[in-house]
Protein backbone atom coordinates (compact mmCIF):
# COMPACT_ATOMS: atom_id res chain seq x y z
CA UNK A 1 -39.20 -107.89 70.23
CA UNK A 2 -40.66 -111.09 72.15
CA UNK A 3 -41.79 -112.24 69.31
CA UNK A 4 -38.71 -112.38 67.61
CA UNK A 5 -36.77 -115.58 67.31
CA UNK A 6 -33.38 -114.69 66.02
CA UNK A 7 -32.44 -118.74 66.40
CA UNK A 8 -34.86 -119.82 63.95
CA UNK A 9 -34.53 -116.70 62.10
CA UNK A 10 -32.86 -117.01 58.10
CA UNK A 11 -31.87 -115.13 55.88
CA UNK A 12 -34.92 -112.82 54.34
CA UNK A 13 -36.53 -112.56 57.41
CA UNK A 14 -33.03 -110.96 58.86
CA UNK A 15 -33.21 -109.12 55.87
CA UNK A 16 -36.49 -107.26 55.85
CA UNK A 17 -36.07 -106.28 59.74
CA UNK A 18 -32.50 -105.22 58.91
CA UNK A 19 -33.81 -102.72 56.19
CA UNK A 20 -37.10 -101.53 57.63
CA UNK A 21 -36.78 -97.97 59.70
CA UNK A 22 -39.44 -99.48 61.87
CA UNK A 23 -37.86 -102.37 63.64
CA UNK A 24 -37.25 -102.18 67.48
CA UNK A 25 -33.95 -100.81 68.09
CA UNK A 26 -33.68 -104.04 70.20
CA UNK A 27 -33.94 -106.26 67.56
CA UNK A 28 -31.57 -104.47 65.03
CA UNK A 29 -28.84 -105.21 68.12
CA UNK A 30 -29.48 -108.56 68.56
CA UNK A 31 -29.23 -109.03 64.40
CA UNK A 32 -25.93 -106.88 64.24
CA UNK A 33 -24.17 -108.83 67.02
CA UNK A 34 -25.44 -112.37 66.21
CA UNK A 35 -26.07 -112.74 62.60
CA UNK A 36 -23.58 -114.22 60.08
CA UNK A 37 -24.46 -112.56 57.19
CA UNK A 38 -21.95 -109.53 56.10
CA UNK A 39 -24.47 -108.26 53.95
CA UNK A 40 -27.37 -108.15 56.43
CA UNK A 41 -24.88 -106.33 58.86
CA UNK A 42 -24.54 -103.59 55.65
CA UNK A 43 -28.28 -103.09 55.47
CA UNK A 44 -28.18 -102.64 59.35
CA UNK A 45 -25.38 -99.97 58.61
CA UNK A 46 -27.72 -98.22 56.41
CA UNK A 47 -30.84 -98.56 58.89
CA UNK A 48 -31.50 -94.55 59.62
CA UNK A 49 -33.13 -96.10 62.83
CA UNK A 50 -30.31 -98.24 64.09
CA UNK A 51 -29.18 -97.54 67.45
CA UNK A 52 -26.16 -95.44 68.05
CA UNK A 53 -23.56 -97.88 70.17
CA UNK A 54 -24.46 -100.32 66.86
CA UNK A 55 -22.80 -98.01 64.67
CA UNK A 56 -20.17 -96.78 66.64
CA UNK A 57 -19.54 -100.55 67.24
CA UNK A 58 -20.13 -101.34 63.06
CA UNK A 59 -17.69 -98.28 62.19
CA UNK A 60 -14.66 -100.91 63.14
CA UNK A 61 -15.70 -103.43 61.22
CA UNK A 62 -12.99 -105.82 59.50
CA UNK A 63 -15.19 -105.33 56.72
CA UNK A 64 -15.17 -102.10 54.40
CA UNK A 65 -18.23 -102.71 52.96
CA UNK A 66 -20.34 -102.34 56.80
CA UNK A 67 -17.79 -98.99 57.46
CA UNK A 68 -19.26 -98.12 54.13
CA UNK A 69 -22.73 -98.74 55.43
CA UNK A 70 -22.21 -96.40 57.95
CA UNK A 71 -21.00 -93.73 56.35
CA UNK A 72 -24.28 -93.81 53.98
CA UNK A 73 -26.74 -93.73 57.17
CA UNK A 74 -27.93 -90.14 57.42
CA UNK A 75 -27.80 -90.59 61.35
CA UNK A 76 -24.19 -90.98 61.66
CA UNK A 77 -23.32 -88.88 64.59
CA UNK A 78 -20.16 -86.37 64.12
CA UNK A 79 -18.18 -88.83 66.24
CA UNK A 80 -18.24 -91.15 64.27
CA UNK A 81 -18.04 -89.68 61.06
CA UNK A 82 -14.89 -87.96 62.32
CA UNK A 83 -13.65 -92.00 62.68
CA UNK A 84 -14.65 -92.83 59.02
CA UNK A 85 -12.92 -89.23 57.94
CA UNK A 86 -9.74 -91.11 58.95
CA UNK A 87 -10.99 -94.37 57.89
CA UNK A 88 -7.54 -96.61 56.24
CA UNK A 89 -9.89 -97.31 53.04
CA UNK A 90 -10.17 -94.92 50.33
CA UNK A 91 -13.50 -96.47 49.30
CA UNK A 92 -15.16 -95.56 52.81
CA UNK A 93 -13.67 -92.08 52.31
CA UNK A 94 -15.02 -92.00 49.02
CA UNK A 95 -18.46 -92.78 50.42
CA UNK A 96 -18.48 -90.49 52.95
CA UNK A 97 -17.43 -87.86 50.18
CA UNK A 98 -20.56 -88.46 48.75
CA UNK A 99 -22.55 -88.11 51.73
CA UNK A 100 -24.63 -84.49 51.51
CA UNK A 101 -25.84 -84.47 54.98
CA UNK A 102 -22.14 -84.85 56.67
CA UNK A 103 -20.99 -81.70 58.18
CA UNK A 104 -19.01 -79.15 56.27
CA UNK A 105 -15.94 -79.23 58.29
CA UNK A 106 -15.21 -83.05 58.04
CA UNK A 107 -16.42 -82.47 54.00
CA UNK A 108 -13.74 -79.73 54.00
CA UNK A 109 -11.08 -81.97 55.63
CA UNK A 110 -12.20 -84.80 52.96
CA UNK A 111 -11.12 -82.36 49.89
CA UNK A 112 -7.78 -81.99 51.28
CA UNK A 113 -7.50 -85.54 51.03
CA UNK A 114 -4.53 -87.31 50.04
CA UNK A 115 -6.41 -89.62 47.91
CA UNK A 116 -7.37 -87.49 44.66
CA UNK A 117 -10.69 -89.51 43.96
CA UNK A 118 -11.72 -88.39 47.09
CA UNK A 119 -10.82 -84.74 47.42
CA UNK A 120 -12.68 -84.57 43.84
CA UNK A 121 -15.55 -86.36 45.42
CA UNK A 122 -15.69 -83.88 48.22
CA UNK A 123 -15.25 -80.75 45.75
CA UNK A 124 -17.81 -81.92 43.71
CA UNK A 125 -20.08 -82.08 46.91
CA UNK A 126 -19.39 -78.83 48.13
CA UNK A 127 -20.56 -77.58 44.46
CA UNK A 128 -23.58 -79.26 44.51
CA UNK A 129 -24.76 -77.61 47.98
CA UNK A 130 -23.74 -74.34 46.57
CA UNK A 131 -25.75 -74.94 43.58
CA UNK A 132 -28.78 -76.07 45.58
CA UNK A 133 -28.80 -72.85 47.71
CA UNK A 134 -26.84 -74.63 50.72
CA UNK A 135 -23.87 -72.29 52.21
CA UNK A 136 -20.12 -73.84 51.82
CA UNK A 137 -18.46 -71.26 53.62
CA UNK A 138 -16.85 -72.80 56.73
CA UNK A 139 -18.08 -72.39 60.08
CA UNK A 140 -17.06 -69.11 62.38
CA UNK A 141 -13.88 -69.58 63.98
CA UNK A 142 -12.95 -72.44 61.73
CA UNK A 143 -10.05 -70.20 60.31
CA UNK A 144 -7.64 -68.04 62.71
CA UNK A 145 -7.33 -65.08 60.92
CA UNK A 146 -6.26 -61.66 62.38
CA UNK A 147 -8.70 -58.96 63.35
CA UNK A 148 -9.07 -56.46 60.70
CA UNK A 149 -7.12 -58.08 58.10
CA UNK A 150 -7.86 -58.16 54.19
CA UNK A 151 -7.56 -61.94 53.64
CA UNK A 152 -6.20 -62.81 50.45
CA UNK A 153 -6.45 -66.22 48.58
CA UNK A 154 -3.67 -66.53 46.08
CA UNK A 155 -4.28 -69.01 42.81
CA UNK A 156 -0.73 -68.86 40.57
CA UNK A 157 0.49 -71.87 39.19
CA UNK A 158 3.98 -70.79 39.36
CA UNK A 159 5.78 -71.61 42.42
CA UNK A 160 8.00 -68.86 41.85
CA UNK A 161 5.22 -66.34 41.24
CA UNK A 162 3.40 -67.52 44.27
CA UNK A 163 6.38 -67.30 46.28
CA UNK A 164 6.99 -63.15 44.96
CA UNK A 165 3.43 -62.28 45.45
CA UNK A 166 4.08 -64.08 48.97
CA UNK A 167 6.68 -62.15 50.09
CA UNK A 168 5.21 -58.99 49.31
CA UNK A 169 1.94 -59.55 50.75
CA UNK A 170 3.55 -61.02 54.26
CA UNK A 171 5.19 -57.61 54.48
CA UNK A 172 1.93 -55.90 55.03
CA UNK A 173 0.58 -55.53 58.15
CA UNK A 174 -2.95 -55.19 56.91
CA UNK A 175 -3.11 -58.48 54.57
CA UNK A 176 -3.02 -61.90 55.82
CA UNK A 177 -3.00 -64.84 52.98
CA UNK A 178 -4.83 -67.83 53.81
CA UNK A 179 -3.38 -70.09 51.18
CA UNK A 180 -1.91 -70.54 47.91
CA UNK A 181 -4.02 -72.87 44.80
CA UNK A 182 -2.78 -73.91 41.10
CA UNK A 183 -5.39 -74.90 39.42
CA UNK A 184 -8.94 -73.34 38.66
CA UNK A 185 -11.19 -75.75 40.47
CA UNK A 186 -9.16 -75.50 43.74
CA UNK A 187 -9.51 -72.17 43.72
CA UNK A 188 -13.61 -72.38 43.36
CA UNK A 189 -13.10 -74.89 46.04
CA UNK A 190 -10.81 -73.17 48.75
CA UNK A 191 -12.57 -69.47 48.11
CA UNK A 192 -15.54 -71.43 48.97
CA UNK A 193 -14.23 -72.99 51.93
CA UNK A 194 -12.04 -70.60 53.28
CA UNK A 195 -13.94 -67.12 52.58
CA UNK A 196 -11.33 -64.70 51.31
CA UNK A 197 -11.97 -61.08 51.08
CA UNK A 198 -9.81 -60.83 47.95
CA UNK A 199 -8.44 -63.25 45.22
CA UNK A 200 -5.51 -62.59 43.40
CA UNK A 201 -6.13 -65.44 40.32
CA UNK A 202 -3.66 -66.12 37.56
CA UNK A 203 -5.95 -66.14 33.87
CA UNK A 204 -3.44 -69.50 32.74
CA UNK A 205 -3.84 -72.42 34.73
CA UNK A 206 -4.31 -76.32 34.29
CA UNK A 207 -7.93 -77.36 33.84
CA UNK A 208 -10.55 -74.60 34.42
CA UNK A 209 -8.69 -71.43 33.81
CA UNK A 210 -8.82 -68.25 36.13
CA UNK A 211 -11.69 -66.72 34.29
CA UNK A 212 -13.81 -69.12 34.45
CA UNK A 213 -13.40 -69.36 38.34
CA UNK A 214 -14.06 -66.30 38.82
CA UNK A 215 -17.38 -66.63 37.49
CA UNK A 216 -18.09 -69.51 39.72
CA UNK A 217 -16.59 -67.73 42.59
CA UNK A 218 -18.83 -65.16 42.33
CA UNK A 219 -21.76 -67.32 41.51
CA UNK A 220 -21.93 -68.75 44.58
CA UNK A 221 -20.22 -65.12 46.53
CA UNK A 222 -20.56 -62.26 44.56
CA UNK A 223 -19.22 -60.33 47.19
CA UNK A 224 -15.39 -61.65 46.67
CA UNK A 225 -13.57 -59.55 45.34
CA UNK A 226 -11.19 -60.87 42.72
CA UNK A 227 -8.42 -59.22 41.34
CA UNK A 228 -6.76 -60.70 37.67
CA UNK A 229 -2.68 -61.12 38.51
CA UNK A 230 -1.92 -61.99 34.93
CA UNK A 231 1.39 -61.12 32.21
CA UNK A 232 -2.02 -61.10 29.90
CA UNK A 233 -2.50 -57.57 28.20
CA UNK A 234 -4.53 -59.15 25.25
CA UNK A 235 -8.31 -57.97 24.37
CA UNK A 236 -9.64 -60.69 25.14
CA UNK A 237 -8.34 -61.64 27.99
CA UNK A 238 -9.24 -58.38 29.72
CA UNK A 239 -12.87 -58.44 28.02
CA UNK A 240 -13.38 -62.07 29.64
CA UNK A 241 -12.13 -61.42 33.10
CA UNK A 242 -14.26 -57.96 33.64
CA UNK A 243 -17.45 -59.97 32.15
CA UNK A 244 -16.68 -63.15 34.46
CA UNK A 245 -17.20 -60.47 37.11
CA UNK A 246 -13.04 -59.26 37.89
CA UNK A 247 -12.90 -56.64 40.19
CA UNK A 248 -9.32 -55.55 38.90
CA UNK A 249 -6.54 -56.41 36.22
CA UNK A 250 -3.06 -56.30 37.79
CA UNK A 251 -0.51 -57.10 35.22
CA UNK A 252 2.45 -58.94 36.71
CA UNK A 253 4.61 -56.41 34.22
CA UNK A 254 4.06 -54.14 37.09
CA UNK A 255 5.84 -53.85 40.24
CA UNK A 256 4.58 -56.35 42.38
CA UNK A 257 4.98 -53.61 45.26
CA UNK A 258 1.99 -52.17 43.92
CA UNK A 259 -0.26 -54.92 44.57
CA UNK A 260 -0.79 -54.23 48.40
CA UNK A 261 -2.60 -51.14 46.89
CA UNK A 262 -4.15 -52.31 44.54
CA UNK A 263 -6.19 -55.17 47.23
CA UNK A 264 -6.38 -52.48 49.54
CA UNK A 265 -8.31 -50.13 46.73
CA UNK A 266 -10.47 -53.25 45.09
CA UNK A 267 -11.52 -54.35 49.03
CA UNK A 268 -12.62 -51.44 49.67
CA UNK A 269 -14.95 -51.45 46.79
CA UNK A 270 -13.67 -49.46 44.30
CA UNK A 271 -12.04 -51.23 41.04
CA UNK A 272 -8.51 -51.75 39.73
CA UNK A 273 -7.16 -50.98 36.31
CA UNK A 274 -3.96 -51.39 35.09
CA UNK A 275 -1.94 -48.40 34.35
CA UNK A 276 -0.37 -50.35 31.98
CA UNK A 277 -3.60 -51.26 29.93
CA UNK A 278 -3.62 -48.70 27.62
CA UNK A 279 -6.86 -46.57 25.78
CA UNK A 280 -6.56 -48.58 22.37
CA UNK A 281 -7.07 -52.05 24.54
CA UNK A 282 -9.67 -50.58 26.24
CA UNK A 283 -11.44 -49.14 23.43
CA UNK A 284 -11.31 -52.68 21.53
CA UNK A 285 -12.28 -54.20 24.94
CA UNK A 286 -15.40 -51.67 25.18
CA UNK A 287 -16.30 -50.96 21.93
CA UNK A 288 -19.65 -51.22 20.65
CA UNK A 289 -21.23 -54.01 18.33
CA UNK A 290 -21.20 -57.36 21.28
CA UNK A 291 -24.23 -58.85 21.85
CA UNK A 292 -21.97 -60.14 25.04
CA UNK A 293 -21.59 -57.54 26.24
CA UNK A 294 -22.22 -56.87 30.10
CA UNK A 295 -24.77 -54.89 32.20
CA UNK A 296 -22.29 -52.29 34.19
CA UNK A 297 -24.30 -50.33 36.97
CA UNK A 298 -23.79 -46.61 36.85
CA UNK A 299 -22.35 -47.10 40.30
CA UNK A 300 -19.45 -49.36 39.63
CA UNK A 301 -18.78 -47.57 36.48
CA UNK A 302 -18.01 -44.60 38.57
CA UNK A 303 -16.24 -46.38 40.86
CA UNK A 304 -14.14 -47.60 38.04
CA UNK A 305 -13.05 -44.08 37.02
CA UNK A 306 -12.90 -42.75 40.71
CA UNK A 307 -10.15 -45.73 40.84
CA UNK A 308 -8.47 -44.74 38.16
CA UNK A 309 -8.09 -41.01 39.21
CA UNK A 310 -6.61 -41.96 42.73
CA UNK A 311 -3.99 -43.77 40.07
CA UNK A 312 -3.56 -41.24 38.45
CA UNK A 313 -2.62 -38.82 41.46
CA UNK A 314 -0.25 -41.18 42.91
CA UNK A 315 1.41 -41.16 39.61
CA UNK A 316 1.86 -37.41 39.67
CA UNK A 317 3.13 -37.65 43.03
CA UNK A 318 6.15 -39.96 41.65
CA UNK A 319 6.30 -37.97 38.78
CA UNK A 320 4.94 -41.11 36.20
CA UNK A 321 3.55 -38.80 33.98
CA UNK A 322 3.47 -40.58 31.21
CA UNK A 323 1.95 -42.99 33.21
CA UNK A 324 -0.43 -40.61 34.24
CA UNK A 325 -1.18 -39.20 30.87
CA UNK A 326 -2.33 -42.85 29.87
CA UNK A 327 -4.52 -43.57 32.67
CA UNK A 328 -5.59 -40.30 32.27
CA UNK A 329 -6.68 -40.76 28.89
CA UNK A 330 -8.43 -44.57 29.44
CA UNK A 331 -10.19 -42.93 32.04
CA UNK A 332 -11.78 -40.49 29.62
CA UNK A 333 -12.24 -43.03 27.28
CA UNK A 334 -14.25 -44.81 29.82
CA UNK A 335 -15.97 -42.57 30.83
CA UNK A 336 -17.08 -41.23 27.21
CA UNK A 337 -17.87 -45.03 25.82
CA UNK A 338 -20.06 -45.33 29.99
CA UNK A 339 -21.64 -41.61 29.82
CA UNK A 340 -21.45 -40.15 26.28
CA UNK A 341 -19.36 -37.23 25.01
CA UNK A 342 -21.32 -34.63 26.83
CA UNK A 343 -21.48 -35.69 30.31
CA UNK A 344 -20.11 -34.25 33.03
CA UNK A 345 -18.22 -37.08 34.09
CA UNK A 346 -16.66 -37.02 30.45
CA UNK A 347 -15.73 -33.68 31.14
CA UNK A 348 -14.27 -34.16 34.46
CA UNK A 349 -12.06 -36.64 32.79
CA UNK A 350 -10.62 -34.06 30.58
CA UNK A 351 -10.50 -31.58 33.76
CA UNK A 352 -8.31 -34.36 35.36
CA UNK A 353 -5.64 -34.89 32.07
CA UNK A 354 -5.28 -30.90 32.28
CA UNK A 355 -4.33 -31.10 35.81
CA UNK A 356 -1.62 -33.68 34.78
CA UNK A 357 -0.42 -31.44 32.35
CA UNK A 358 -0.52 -28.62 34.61
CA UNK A 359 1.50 -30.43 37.26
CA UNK A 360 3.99 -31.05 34.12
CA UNK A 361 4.34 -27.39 33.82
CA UNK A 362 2.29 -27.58 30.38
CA UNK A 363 0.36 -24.73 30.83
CA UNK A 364 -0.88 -23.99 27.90
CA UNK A 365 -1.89 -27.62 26.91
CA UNK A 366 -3.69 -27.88 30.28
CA UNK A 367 -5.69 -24.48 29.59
CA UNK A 368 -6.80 -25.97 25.80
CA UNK A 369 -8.36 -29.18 27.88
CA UNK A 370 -10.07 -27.86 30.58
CA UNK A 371 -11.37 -25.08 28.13
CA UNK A 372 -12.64 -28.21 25.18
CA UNK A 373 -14.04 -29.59 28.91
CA UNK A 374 -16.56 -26.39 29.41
CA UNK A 375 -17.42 -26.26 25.42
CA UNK A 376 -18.01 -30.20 25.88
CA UNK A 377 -21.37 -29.57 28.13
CA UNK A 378 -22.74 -26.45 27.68
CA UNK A 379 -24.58 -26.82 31.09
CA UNK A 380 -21.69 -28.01 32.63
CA UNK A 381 -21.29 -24.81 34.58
CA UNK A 382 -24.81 -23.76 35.35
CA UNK A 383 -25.10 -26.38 37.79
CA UNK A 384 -23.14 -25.58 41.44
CA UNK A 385 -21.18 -28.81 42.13
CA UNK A 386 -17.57 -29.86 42.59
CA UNK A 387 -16.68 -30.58 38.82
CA UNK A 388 -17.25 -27.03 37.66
CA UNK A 389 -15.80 -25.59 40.57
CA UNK A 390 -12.52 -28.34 39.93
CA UNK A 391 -12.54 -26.92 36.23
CA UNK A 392 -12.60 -23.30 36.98
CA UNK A 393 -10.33 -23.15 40.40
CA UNK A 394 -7.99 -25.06 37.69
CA UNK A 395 -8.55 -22.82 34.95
CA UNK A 396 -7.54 -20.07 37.43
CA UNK A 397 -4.29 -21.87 38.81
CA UNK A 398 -3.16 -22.17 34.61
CA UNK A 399 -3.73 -18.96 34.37
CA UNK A 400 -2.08 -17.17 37.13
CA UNK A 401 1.17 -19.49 36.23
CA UNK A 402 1.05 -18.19 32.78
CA UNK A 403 0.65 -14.33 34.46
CA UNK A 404 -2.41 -13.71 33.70
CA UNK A 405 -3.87 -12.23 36.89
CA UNK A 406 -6.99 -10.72 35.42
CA UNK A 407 -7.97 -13.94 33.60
CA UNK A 408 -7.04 -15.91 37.06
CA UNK A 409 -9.41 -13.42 39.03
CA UNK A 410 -12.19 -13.97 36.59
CA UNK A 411 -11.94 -17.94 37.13
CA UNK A 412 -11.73 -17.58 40.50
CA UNK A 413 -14.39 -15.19 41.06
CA UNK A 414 -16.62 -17.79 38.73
CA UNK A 415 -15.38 -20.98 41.24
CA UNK A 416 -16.23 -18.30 44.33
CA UNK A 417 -19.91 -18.09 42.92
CA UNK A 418 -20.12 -21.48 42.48
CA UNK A 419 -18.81 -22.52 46.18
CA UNK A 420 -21.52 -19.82 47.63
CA UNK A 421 -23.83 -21.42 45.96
CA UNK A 422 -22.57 -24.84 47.19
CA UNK A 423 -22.73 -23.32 50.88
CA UNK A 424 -19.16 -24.75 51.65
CA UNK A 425 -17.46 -22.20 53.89
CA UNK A 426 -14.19 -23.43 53.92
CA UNK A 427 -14.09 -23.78 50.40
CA UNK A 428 -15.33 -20.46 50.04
CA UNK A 429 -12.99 -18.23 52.50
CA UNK A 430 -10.36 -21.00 50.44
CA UNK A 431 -11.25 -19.12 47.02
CA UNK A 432 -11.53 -15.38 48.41
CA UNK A 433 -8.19 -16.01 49.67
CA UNK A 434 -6.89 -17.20 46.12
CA UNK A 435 -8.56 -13.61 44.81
CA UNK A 436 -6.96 -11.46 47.18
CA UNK A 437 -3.61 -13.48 47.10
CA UNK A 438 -3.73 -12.13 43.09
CA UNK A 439 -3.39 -8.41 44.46
């Protein structure tokens, strides 16, 4: 630093110490307080070495161009990138948009900018680190949220949608939304930033549509859970959102006071079909012959079906049974196109339509099925689970409605060999009680 005599000092010589990591930290002051070059004061800006009270100093700079400096160095100290967050010129923001190494909460507060150059900036920043590996979720405690609470992100382009799905949700003790979005790549953005547990996302929306964030959503968080809140029943559609990586379809043709359910169900990782899908979309949306299509896991798949039978009960509680009978009928549709005509799933499916019908006072209808259910799998009985024992405790209940007690006590004796076998105790005093009840 002796050496140096800033007096005699021009241009390049500022130059090369301004822009050279290695220069005494006392040197880069004197040059950033006494030079009269704006452009050597920019390469100070930049210098990763330059001393902090420089660039807090530099950061209100007349000049844009030096703020802009600063925002660039990757030594910028929070403080005072919080300053150039706020900076008046949309240029600085802009560069400190750009900036990788700033920390996520001020690069979150930058995509909510007013400007729109910069909030894209910003976005397109926080995509890039989640493409390269880097977490965009924001920091613990960054979001008040209530303990407990399913937190819900809600992406609908219509105001007055929004506001419907709104009201319902705030009714709900258990759900807590933590914003609305209308377009597709503010959604990516704001799942990313804000880390809801569930996404209700609209297919129709400006720009990227819903389908294709979800796919980025669960790119970069496949544990989201997303739920399609569309008026779209068509095939492709519903093919597209399930292969994007949906978690449910929720048409908005259905009550809205439904959909607290349905987030409850899909959060707590089961899946969500529409009752109002019916078995021909789903068997154009399944059916063989796409090189497209997806890779289910045996897991979800059951989960799918397990969904729908929990549907398809509540339905017979409000006495939907048409309803019911629909569900009923995807579900074995499912399960046939998942399993193959002989499985036991497949056959439980048909178990489950007879109970509808059985609830519906159909007796004899309800017999037919779970009887085509048995002749379906011809070992479906020689194994002792819960599926033959469902099938065969129902076959009893059909026919002790219809009157026939002897029938009913061969069932049940069949479902009481079964549940011995099983070593359930409860069940099994349950089914010599149904036996001696016949008497």
């Amino acid at each position: 630093m002796s050496d140096f005599d800033f007096a005699n000092s021009g241009f390049d010589a500022q130059r090369r110490l301004a822009a050279n990591p290695g220069t005494d930290s006392g040197i880069l002051r004197i040059i950033s307080k006494e030079t009269r070059f704006e452009s050597i004061l920019v390469t100070v800006a930049e210098n990763r070495s330059t001393p902090v009270d420089v660039l807090s100093r530099l950061v209100n700079h007349a000049s844009s161009d030096v703020r802009i400096g600063v925002a660039d160095n990757p030594e910028c100290t929070a403080e005072i990138l919080q300053i150039l967050k706020d900076d008046i010129s949309v240029d600085v923001r802009y560069s400190l948009a750009d900036n990788h190494n700033i920390p996520l909460r001020i690069l979150h507060d930058l995509a909510e900018d007013d400007n729109p150059y910069v909030a894209d900036r910003a976005l397109r920043t926080l995509n890039n680190r989640s493409r390269a590996g880097i977490s965009v979720a924001p920091t613990v405690g960054s979001e008040e949220t209530r303990s407990g609470s399913i937190t819900v992100l809600v992406a609908e382009d219509n105001r007055h949608i929004q506001f419907l799905i709104a009201s319902v949700l705030k009714g709900d003790p258990e759900l807590e939304i933590l914003g609305t979005t209308d377009t597709g790549d503010d959604t990516v953005f704001q799942a990313a930033r804000r880390g809801p547990s569930v996404v209700l996302m609209d297919i129709s929306m400006p720009g990227m549509d819903g389908v294709e964030a979800t796919n980025k959503i669960k790119e970069n968080n496949p544990d989201t859970r997303i739920i399609m809140v569309t008026g779209s029943d068509s095939v492709d559609d519903i093919r597209r959102a399930f292969r994007a990586g949906a978690d449910g379809y929720f048409l908005k043709s259905t009550p809205l006071s439904e959909l607290p359910r349905c987030i409850r169900t899909v959060f707590s990782g089961a899946c969500w079909l529409d009752p109002g899908i019916s078995s021909t979309i789903l068997r154009k949306c399944f059916e063989t012959g796409h090189s497209a299509e997806p890779t289910i896991k045996a897991g979800d798949k059951l989960m799918a079906i397990d969904t729908m039978y929990r549907q398809i009960d509540d339905l017979v509680v409000e006495e939907e049974f048409e309803q019911a009978i629909l569900v009923c009928r995807a579900a074995s549709f499912l399960s046939e196109r998942f399993f193959g005509r002989k499985a036991k799933v497949t056959a439980r499916c048909l178990a489950k339509l007879a109970d509808v019908y059985y609830s519906m006072r159909e007796f004899q209808n309800s017999e037919h099925l779970l009887l085509q259910a048995m002749e379906s799998n011809e070992d479906f009985l020689d194994e002792a689970d819960e599926s033959a024992d469902y099938v065969l405790s129902s076959l009893g209940k059909m026919s002790q409605a219809a009157g026939n007690m002897q029938q009913a006590e061969l069932y049940y004796a069949w479902s009481l060999r079964i549940r011995e076998r099983m070593g359930n105790s409860e069940k099994i005093q349950e089914a010599r009680q149904r036996i001696a009840n016949l008497d």
